[in-house]
N, C-alpha and C. Protein backbone atom coordinates (compact mmCIF):
# COMPACT_ATOMS: atom_id res chain seq x y z
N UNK A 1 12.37 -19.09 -8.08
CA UNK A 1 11.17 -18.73 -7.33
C UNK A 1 11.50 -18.41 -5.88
N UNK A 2 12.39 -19.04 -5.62
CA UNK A 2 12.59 -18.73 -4.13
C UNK A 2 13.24 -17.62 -3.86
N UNK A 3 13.92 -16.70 -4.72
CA UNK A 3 14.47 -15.23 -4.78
C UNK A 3 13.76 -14.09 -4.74
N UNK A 4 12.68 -14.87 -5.25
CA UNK A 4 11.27 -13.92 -5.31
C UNK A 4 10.58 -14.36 -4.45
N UNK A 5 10.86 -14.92 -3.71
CA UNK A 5 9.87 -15.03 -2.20
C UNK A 5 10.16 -14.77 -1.23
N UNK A 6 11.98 -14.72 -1.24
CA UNK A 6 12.81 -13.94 -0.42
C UNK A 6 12.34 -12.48 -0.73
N UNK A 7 12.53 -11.84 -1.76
CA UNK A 7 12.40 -10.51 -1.95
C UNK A 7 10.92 -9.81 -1.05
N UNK A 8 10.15 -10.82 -1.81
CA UNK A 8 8.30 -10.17 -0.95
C UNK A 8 8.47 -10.26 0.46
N UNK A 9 9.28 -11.56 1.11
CA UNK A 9 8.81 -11.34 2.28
C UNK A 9 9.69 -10.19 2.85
N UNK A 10 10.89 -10.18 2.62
CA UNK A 10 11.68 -9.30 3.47
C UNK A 10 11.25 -7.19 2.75
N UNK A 11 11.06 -7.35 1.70
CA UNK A 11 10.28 -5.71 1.53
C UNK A 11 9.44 -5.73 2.41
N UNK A 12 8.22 -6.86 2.56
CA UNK A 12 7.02 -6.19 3.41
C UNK A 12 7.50 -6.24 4.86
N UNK A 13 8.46 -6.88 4.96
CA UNK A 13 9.27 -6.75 6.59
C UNK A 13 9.57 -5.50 6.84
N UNK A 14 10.51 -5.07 5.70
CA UNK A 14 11.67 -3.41 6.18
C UNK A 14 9.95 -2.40 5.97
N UNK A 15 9.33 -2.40 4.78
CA UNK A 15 7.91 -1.85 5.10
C UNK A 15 7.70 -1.49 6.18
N UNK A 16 6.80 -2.66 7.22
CA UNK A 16 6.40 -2.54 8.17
C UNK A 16 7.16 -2.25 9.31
N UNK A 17 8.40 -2.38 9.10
CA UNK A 17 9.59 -1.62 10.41
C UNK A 17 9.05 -0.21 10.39
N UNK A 18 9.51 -0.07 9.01
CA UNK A 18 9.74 1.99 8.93
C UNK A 18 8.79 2.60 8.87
N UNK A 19 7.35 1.84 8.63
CA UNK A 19 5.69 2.58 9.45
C UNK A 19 5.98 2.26 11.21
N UNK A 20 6.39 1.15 11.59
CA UNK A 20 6.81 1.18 12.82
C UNK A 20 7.17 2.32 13.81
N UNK A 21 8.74 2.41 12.79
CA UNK A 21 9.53 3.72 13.25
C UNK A 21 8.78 4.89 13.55
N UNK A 22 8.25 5.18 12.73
CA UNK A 22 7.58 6.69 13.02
C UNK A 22 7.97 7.56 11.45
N UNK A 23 7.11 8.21 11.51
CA UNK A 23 7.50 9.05 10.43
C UNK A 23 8.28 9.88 10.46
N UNK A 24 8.18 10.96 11.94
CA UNK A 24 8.94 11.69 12.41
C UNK A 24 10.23 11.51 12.67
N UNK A 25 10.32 10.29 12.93
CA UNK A 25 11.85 9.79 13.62
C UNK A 25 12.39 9.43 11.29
N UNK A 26 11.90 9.05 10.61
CA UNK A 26 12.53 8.98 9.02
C UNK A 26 12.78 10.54 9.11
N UNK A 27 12.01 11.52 9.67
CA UNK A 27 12.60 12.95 8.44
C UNK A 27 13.09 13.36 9.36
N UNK A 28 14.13 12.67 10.74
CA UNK A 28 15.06 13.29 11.13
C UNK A 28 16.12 12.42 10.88
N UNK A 29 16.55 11.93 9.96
CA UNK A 29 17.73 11.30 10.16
C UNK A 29 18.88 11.76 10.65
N UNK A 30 19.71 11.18 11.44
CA UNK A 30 20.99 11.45 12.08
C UNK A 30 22.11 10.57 11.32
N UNK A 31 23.32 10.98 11.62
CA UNK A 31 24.42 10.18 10.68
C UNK A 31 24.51 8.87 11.08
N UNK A 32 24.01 8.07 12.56
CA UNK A 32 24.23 6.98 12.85
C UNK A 32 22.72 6.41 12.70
N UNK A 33 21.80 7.00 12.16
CA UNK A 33 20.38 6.32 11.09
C UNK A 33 21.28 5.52 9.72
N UNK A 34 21.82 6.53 9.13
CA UNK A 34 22.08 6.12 7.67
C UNK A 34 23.36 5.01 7.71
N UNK A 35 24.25 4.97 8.83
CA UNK A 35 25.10 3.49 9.37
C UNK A 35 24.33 2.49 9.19
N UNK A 36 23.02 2.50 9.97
CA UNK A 36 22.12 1.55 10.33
C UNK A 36 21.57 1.29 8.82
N UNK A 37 21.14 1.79 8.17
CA UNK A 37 20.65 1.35 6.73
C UNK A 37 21.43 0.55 5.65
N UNK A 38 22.93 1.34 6.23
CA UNK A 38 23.51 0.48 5.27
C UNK A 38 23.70 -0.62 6.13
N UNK A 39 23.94 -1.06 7.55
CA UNK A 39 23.96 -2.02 7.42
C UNK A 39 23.33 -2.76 7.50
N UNK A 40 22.04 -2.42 7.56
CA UNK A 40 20.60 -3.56 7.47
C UNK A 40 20.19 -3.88 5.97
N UNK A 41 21.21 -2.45 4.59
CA UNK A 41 20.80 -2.89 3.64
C UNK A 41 21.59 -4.32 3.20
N UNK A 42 23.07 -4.43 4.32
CA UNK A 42 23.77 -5.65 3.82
C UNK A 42 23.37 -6.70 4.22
N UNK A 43 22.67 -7.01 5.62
CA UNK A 43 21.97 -7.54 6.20
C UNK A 43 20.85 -8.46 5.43
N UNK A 44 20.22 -7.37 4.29
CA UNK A 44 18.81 -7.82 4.02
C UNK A 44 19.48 -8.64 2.72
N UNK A 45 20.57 -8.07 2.04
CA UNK A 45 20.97 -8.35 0.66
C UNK A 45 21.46 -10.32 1.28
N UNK A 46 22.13 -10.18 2.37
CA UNK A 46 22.34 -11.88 2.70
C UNK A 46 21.66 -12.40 3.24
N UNK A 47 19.85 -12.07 3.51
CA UNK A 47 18.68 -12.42 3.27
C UNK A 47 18.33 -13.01 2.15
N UNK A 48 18.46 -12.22 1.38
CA UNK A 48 17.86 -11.92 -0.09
C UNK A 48 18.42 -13.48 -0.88
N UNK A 49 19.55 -12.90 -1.04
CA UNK A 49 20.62 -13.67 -2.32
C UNK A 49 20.96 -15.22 -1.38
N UNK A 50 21.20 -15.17 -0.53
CA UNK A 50 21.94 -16.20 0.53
C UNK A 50 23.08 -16.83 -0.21
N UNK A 51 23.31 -17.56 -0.77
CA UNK A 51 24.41 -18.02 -1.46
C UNK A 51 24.48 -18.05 -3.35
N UNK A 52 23.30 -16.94 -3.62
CA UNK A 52 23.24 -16.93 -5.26
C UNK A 52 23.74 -16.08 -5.26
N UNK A 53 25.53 -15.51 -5.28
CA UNK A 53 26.28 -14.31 -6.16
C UNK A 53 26.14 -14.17 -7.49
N UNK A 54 24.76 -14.65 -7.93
CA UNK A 54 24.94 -14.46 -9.24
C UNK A 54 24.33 -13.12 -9.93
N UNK A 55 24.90 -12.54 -11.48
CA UNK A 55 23.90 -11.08 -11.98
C UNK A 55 22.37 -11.60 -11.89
N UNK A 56 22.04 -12.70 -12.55
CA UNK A 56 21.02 -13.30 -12.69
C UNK A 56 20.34 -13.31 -11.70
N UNK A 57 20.51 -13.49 -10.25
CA UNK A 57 20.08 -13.84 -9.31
C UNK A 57 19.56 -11.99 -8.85
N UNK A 58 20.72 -11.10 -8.74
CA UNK A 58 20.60 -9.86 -7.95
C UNK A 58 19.42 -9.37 -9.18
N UNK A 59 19.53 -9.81 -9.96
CA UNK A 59 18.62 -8.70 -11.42
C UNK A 59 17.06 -9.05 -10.80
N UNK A 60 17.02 -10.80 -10.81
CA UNK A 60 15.79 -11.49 -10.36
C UNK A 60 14.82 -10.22 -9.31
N UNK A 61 16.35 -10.19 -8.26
CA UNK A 61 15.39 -10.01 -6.56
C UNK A 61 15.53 -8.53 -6.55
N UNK A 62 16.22 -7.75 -7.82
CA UNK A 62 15.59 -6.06 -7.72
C UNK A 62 14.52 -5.73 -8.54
N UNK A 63 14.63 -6.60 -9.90
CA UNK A 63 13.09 -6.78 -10.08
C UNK A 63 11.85 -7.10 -9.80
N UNK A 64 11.82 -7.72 -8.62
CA UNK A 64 10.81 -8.35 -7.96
C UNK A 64 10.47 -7.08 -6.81
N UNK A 65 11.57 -6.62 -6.52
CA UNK A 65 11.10 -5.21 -5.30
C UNK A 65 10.87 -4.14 -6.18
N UNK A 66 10.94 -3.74 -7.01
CA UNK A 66 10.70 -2.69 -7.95
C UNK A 66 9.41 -3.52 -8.58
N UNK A 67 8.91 -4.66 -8.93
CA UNK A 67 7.53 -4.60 -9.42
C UNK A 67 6.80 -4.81 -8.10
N UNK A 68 7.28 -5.08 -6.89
CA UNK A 68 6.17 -4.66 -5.43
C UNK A 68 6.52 -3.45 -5.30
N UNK A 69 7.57 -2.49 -5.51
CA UNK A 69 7.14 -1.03 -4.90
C UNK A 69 6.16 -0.61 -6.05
N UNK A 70 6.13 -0.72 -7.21
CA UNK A 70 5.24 -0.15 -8.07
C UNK A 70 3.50 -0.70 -7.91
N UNK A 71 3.67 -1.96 -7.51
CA UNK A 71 2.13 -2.51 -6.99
C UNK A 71 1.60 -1.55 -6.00
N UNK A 72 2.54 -1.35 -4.82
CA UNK A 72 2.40 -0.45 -3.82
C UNK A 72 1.69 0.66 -4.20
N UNK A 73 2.35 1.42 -4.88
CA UNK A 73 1.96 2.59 -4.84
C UNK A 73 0.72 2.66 -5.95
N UNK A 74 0.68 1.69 -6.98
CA UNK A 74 -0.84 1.37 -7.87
C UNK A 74 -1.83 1.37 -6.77
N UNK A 75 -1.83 0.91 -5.83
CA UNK A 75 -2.81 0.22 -4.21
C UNK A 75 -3.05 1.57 -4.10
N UNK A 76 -2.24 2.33 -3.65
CA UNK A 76 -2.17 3.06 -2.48
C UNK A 76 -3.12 4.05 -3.88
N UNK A 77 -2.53 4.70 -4.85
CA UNK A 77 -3.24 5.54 -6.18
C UNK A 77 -4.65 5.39 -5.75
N UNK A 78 -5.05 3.85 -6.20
CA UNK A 78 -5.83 3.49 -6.54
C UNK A 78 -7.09 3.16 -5.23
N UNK A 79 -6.79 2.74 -4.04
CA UNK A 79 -8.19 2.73 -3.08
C UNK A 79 -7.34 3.55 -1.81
N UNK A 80 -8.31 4.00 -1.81
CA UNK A 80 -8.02 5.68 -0.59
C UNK A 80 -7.93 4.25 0.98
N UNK A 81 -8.46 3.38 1.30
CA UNK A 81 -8.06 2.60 2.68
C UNK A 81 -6.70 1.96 2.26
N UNK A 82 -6.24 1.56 1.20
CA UNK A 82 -4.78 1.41 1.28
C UNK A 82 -3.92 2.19 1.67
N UNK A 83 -4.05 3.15 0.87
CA UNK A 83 -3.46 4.73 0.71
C UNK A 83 -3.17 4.83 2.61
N UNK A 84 -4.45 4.83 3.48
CA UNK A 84 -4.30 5.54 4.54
C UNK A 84 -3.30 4.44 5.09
N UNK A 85 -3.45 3.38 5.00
CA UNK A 85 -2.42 2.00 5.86
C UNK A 85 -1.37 2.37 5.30
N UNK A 86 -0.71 1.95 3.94
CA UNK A 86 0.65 2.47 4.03
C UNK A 86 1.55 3.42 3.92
N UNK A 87 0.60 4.55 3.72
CA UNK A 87 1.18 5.94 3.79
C UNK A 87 0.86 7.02 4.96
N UNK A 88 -0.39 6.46 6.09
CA UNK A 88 -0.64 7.31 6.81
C UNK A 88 -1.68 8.31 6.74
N UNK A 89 -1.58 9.24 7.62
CA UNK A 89 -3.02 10.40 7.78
C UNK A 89 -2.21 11.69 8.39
N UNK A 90 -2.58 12.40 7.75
CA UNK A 90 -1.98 14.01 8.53
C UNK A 90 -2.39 13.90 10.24
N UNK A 91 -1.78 14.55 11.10
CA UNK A 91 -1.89 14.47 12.49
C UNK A 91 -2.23 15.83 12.72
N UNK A 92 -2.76 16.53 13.46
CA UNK A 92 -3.31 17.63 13.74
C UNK A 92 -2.20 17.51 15.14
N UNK A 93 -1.33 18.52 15.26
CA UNK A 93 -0.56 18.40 16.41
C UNK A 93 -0.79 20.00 17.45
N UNK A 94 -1.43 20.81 16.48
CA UNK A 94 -1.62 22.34 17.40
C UNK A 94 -3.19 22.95 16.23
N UNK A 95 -4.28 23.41 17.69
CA UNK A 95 -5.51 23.71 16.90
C UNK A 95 -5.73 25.22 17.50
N UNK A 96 -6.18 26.02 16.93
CA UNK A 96 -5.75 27.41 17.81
C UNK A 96 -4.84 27.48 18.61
N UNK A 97 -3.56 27.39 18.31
CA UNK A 97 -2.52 27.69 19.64
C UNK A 97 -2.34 27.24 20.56
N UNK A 98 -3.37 25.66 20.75
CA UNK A 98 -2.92 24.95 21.68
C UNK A 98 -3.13 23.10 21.37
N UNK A 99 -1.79 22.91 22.02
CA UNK A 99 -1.06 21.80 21.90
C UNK A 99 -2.02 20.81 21.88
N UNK A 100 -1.90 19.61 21.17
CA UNK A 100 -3.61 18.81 21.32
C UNK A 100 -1.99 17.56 22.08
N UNK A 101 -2.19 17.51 23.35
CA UNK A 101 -0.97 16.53 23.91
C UNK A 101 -1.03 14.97 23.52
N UNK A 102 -2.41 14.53 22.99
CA UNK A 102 -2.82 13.07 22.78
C UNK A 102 -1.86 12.35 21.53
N UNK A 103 -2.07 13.82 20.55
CA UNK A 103 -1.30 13.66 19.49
C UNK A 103 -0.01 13.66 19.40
N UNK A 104 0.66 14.46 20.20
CA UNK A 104 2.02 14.57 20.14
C UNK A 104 2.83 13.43 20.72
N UNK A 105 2.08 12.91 21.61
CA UNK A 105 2.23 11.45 22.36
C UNK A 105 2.39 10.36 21.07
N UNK A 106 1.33 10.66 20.51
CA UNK A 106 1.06 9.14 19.09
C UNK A 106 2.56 9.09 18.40
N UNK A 107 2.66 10.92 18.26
CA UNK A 107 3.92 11.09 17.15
C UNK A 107 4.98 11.32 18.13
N UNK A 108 5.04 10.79 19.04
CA UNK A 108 6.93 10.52 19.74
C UNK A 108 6.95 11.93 19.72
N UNK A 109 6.25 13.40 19.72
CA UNK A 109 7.14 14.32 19.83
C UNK A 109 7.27 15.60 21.37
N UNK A 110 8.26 15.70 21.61
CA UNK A 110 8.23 16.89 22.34
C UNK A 110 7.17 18.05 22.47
N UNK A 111 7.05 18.75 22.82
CA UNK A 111 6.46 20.29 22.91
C UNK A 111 7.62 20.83 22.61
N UNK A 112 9.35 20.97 22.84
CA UNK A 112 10.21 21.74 22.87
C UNK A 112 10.42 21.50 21.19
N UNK A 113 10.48 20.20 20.55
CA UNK A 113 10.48 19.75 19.15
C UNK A 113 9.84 20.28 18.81
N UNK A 114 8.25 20.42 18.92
CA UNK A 114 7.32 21.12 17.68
C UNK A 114 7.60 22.73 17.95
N UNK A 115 8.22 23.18 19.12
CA UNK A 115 8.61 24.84 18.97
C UNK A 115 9.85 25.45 18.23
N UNK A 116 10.40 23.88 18.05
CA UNK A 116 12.04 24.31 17.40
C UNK A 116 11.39 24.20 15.83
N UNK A 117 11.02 23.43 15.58
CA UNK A 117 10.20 23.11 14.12
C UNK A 117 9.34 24.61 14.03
N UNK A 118 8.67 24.91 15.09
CA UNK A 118 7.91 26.26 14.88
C UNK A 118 8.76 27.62 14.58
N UNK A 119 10.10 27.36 15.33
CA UNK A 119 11.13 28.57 14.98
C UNK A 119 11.80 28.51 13.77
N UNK A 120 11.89 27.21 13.70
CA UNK A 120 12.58 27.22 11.66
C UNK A 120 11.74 27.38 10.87
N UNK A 121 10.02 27.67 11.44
CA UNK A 121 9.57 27.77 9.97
C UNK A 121 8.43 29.35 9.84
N UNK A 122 9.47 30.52 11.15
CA UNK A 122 9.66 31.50 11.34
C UNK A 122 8.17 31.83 11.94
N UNK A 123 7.69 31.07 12.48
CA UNK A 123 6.70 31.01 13.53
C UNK A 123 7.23 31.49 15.24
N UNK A 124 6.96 32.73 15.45
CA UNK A 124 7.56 32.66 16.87
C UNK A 124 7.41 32.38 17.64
N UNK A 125 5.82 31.98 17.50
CA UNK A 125 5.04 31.77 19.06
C UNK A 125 4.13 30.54 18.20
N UNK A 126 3.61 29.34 19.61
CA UNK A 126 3.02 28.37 18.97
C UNK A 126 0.95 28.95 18.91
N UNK A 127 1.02 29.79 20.13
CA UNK A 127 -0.29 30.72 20.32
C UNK A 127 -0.69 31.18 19.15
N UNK A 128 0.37 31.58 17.54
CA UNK A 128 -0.17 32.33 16.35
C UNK A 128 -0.30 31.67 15.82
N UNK A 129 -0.40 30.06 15.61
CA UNK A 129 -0.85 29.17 15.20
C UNK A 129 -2.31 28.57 15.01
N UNK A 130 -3.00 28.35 13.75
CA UNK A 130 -4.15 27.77 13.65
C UNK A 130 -3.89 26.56 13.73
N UNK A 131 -3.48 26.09 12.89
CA UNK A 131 -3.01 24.31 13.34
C UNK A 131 -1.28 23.97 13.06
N UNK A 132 -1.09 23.10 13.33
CA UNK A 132 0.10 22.62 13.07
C UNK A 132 0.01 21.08 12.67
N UNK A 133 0.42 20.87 11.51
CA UNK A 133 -0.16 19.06 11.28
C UNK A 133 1.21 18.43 10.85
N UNK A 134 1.37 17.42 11.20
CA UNK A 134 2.43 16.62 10.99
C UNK A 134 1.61 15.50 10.01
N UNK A 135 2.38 15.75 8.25
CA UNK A 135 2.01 15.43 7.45
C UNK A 135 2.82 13.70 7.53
N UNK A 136 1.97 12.96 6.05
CA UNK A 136 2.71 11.76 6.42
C UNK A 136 4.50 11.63 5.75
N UNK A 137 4.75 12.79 5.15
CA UNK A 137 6.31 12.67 4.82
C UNK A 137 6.74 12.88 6.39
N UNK A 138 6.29 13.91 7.26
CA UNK A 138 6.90 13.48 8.70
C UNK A 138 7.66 14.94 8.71
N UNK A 139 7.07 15.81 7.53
CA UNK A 139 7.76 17.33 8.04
C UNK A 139 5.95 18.04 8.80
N UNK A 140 6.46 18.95 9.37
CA UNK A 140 5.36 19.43 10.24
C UNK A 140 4.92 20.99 9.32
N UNK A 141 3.80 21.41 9.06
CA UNK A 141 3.27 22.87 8.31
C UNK A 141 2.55 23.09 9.66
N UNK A 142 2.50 24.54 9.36
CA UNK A 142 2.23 25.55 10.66
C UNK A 142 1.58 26.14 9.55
N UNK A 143 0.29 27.01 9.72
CA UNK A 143 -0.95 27.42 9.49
C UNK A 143 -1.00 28.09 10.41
N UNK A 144 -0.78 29.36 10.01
CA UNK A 144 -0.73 30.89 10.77
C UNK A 144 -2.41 31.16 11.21
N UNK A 145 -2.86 31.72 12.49
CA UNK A 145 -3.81 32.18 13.11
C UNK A 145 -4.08 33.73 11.57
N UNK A 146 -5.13 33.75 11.43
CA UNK A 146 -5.39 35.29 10.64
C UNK A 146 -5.93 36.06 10.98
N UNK A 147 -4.92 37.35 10.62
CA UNK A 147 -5.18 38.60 11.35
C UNK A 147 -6.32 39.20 11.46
């Protein structure tokens, strides 16, 4: 029992870090992000297990995070105010061609960021823009102004 109480508490821990983080800052990972994962995943594993090296033990505490990620996402399916807590809300970051700054503040981002994001997604100008929303995966859609 106590493997499984290790497991709940420390998922809803790394959880609530990486809504923390930002969404934006997950769908940019850099090569010294994915250092950090692994070593917070070794970190969490001598959380987890503490002195049980056993199969029995690791089977216990991945089963126990695999039947809370699947609860998770039953929640989240299933009542739309879960859904918005642990997955978020689209952000409206550009409304006719201009920058809504309140938002870009919430989401950690630049003006020079959402124009480089606007040039990779062959947008030239942020002015031909109807909106720009930073979805909750944390990639940004641009919604062209119409001709």
């Amino acid at each position: 029992m106590d493997l499984v109480l290790r497991a709940a508490v420390l998922f809803t821990f790394v959880y609530l870090l990486l809504r923390v983080v930002g969404r934006r800052e997950l769908a940019q990972m850099a090569p010294i992000d994915f250092v950090l994962l692994i070593v917070l995943g070794d970190a969490i594993q001598q959380g987890l297990t503490q002195d049980d090296y056993s199969v029995t033990g690791a089977m216990i505490v991945i089963t126990t995070i695999a039947a809370i990620q699947v609860s998770v996402s039953w929640f989240a399916f299933r009542f739309k105010r879960v859904r918005h807590f642990l997955e978020g809300e689209p952000l409206v970051l550009v409304q006719d061609g201009e920058l809504l700054n309140e938002n870009l503040r919430r989401a950690r981002l630049a003006p020079e960021e959402l124009a480089e994001e606007a040039r990779i997604s062959q947008v030239a100008s942020l002015s031909d823009v109807a909106w720009a929303i930073l979805e909750p995966s944390g990639k940004i859609s641009f919604i062209p102004k119409s001709s």
